[in-house]
Protein backbone atom coordinates (compact mmCIF):
# COMPACT_ATOMS: atom_id res chain seq x y z
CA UNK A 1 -70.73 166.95 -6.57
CA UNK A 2 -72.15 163.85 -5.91
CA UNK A 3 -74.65 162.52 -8.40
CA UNK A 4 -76.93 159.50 -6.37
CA UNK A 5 -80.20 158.03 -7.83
CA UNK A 6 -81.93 155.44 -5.59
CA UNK A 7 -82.87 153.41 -8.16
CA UNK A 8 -80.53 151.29 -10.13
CA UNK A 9 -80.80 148.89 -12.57
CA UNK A 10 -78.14 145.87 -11.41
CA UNK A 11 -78.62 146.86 -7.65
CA UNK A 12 -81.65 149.08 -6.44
CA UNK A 13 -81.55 151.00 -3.35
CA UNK A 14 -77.53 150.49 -3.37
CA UNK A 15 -76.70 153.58 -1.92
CA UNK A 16 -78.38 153.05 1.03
CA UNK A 17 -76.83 149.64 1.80
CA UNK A 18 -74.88 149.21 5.29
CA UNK A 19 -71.50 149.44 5.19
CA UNK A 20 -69.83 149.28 8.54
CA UNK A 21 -72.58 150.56 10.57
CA UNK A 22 -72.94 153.65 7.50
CA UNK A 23 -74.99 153.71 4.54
CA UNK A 24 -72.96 153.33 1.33
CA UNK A 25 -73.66 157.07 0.32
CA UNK A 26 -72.65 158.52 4.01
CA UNK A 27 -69.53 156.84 3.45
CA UNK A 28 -68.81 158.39 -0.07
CA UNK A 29 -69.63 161.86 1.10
CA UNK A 30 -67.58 161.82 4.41
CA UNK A 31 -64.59 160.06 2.31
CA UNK A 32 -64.89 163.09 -0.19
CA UNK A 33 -65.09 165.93 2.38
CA UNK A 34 -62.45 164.26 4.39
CA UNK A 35 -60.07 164.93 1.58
CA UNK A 36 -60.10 169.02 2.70
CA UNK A 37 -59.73 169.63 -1.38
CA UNK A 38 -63.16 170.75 -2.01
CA UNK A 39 -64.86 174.41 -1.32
CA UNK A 40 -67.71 172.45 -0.72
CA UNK A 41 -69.12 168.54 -1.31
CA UNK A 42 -72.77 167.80 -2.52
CA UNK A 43 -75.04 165.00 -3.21
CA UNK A 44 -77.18 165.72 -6.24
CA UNK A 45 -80.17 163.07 -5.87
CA UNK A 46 -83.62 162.36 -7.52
CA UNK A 47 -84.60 160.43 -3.75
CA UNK A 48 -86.06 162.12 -0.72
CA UNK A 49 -84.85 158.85 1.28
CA UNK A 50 -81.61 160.18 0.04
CA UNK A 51 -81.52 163.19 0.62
CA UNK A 52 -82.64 163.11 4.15
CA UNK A 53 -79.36 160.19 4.83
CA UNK A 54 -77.55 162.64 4.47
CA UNK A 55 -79.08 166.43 5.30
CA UNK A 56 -79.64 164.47 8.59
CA UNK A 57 -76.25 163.70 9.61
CA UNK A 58 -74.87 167.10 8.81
CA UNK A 59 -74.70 167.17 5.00
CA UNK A 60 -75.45 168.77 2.40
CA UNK A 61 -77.49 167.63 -0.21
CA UNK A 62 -79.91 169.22 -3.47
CA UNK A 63 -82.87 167.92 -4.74
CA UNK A 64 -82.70 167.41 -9.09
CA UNK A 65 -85.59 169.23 -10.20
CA UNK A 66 -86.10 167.40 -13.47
CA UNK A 67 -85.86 163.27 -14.40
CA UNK A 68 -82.15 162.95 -15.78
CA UNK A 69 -80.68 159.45 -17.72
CA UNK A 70 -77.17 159.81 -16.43
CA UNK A 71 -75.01 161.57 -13.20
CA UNK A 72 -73.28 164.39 -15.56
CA UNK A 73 -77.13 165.49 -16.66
CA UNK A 74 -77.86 165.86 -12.97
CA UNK A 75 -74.35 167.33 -11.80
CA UNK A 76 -74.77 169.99 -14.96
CA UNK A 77 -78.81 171.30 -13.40
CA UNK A 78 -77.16 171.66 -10.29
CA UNK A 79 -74.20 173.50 -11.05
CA UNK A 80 -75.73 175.87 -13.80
CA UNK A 81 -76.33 179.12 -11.86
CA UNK A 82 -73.09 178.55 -9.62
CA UNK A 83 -69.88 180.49 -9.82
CA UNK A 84 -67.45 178.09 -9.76
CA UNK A 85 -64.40 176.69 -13.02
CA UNK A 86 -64.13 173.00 -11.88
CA UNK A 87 -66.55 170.52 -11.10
CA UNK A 88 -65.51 167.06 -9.47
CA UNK A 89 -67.77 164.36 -10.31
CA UNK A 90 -67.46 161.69 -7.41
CA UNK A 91 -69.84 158.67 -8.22
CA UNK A 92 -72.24 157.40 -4.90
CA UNK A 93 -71.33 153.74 -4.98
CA UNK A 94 -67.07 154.90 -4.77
CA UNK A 95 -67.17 154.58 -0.47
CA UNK A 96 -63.61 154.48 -1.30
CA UNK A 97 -62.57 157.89 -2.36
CA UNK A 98 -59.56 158.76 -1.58
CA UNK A 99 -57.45 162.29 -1.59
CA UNK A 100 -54.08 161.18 -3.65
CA UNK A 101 -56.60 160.14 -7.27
CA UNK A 102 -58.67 163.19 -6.35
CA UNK A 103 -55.62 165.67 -6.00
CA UNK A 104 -54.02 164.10 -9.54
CA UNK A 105 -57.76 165.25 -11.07
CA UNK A 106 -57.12 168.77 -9.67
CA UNK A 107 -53.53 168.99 -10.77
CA UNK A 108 -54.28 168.23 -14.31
CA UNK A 109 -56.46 171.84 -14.37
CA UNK A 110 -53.84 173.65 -12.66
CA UNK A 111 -51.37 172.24 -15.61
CA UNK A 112 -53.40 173.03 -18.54
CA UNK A 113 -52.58 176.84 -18.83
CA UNK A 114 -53.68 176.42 -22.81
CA UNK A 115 -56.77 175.29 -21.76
CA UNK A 116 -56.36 171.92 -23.87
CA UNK A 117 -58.26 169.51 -21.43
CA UNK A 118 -62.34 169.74 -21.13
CA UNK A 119 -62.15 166.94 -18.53
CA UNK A 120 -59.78 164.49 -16.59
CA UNK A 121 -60.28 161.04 -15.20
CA UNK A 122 -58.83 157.75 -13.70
CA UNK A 123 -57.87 155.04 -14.67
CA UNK A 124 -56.26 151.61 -13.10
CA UNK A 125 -54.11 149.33 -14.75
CA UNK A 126 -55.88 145.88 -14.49
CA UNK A 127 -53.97 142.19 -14.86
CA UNK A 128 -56.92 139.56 -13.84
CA UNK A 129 -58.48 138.07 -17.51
CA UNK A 130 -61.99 137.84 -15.80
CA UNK A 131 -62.10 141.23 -15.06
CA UNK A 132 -60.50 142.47 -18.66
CA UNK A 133 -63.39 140.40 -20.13
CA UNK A 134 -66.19 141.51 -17.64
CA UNK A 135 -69.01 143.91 -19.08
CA UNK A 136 -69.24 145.28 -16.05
CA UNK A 137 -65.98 146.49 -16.00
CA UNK A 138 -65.22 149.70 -18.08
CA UNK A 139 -62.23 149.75 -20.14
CA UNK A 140 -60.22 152.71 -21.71
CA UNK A 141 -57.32 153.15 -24.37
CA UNK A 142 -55.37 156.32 -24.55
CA UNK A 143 -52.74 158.02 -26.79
CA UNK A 144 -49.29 158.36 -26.09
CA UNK A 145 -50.26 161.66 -23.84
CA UNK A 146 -53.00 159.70 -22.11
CA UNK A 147 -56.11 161.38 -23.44
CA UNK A 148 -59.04 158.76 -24.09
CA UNK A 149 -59.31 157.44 -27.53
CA UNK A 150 -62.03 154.77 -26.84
CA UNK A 151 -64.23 153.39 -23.72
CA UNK A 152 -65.52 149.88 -23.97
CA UNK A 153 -67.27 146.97 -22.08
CA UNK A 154 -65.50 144.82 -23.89
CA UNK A 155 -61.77 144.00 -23.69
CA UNK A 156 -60.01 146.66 -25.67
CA UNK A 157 -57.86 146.19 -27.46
CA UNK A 158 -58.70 142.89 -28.44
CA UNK A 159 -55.33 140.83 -27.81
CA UNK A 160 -54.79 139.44 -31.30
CA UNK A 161 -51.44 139.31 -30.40
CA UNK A 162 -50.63 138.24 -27.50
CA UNK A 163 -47.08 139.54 -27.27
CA UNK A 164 -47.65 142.70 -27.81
CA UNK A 165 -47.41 143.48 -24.37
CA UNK A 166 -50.49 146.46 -24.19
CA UNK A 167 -51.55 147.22 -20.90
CA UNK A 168 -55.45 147.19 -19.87
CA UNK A 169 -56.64 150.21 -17.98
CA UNK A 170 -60.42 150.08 -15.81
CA UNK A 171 -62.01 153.19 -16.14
CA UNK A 172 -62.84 154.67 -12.71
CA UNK A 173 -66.28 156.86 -12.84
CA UNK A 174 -64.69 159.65 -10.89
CA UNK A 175 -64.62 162.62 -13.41
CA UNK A 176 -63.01 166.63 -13.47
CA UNK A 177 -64.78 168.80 -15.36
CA UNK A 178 -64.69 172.50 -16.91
CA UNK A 179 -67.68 173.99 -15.81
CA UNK A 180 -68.43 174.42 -19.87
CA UNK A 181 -67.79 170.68 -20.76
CA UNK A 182 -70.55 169.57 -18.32
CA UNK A 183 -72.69 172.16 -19.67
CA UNK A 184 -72.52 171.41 -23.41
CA UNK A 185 -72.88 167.54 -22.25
CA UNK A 186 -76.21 168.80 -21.20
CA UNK A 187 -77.46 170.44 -24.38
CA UNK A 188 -75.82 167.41 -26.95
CA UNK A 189 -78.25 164.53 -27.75
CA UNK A 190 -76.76 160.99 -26.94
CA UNK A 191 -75.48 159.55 -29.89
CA UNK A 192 -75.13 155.62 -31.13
CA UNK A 193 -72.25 154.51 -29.58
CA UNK A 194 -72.96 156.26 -26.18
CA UNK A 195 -76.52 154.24 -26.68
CA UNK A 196 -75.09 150.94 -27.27
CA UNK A 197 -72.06 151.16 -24.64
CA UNK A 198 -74.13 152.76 -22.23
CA UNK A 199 -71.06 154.71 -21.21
CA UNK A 200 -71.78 158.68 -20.63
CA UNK A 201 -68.18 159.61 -20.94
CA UNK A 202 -68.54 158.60 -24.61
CA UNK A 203 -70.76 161.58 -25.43
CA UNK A 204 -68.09 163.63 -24.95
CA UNK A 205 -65.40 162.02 -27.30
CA UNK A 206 -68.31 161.86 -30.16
CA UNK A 207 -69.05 165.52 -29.60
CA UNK A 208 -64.76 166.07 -29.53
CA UNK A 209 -64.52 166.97 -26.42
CA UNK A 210 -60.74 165.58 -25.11
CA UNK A 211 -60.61 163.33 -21.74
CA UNK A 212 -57.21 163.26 -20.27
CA UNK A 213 -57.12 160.26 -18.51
CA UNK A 214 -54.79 159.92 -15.18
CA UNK A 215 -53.67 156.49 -13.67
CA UNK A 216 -53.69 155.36 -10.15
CA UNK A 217 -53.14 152.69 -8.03
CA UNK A 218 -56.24 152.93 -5.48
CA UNK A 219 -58.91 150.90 -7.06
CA UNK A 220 -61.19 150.85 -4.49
CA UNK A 221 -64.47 149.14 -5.20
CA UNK A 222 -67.49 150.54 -6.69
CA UNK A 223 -70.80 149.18 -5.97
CA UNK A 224 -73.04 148.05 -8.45
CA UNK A 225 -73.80 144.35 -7.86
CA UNK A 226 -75.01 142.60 -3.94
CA UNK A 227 -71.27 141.03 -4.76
CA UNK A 228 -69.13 144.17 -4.65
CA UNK A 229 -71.22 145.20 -1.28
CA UNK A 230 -69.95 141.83 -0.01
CA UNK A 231 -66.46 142.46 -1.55
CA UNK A 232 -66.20 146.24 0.10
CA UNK A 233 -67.86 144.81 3.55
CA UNK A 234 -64.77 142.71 3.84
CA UNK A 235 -61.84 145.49 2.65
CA UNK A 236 -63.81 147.82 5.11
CA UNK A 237 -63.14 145.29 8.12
């Protein structure tokens, strides 16, 4: 699934940007589908303009029926009353999408025969201070089995020490859920820290739910700014 909202805050209309003759939304759906791991790819959007990018060029594509805050709210309407275990939640801006992170998502479920893991994600290991210290940026720290003990905007952990050699990890909004996980998101009220982060995957880690996080090298760019258009028009030549 596909979440995509026309409107954004930092960069409205961003999904329908050109990128390399294709909107930025065709792109991520045709990488996803491309990937043959899916029994079937859709965009989830609030937009008509949307939704007719890509029902137009072959697509397919559902309509949210209700106002939602956040991508898992409108993934979890549209996946209610299907029959399906695991929902992959590819973000619109990600044009990048590729099959090897997507496939490490999918092995995680076909690992967890106790069941231990209500969703997986990615994560990239990131070196450059300015991004480590951008807001923009979403960071994550894990345990020593690499489920998610805190997202941030800001640099975590803080680097007191700088010799303690920690690693800094950029969250990747590309998300593998049980179809229950999504579901419960749903129902359970944001809480503070979700509120002041404004970071959905928080919800779930104030609510218990465990995130096991997966780390890979493709970083890709997502879109949020007029910069990272610029940055991904020039990785796309």
């Amino acid at each position: 699934m596909i979440p995509a909202r026309y409107a954004a805050s930092r960069f409205p209309g961003k999904l329908m940007q050109d990128l390399g003759g294709k909107t930025v939304i065709r792109r991520t759906y045709e990488a996803t589908v491309a990937t043959n791991l899916f029994d079937d790819v859709i965009v989830v959007t609030d937009s008509n303009i949307i939704y007719d990018e890509i029902v137009n060029h072959g697509g397919k594509a559902m309509m949210s029926k209700k106002e939602h805050d956040c991508g898992s709210d409108r993934i979890a309407e549209a996946v209610e009353a299907l029959d399906i275990d695991i929902v992959i939640n590819v973000q619109g801006d990600e044009p990048f999408t590729d099959k090897e992170s997507l496939s490490k998502l999918i092995e995680v479920f076909k690992n967890d025969s106790k069941n231990e893991v209500d969703l997986a994600s990615l994560m990239v290991h990131i070196t450059d201070v300015d991004e480590i210290n951008n807001p923009n940026t979403v960071k994550v720290i894990v345990d020593q089995a690499n489920f998610a003990l805190y997202f941030s905007r800001s640099p975590i952990p803080y680097p007191r020490d700088h010799n303690a050699g920690v690693k800094y990890y950029k969250h990747k909004g590309v998300y593998a859920f049980r179809k229950k996980a999504i579901l419960d998101f749903y129902k359970l009220p944001m809480l503070a820290l979700e509120a002041s982060e404004k970071i959905e995957c928080i919800r779930y880690l104030e609510y218990g739910k465990r995130i096991k996080m997966v780390e890979t090298s493709i970083q890709g760019v997502e879109i949020d700014t007029p910069e990272d258009l610029e940055r991904a028009k020039k990785i796309w030549k």
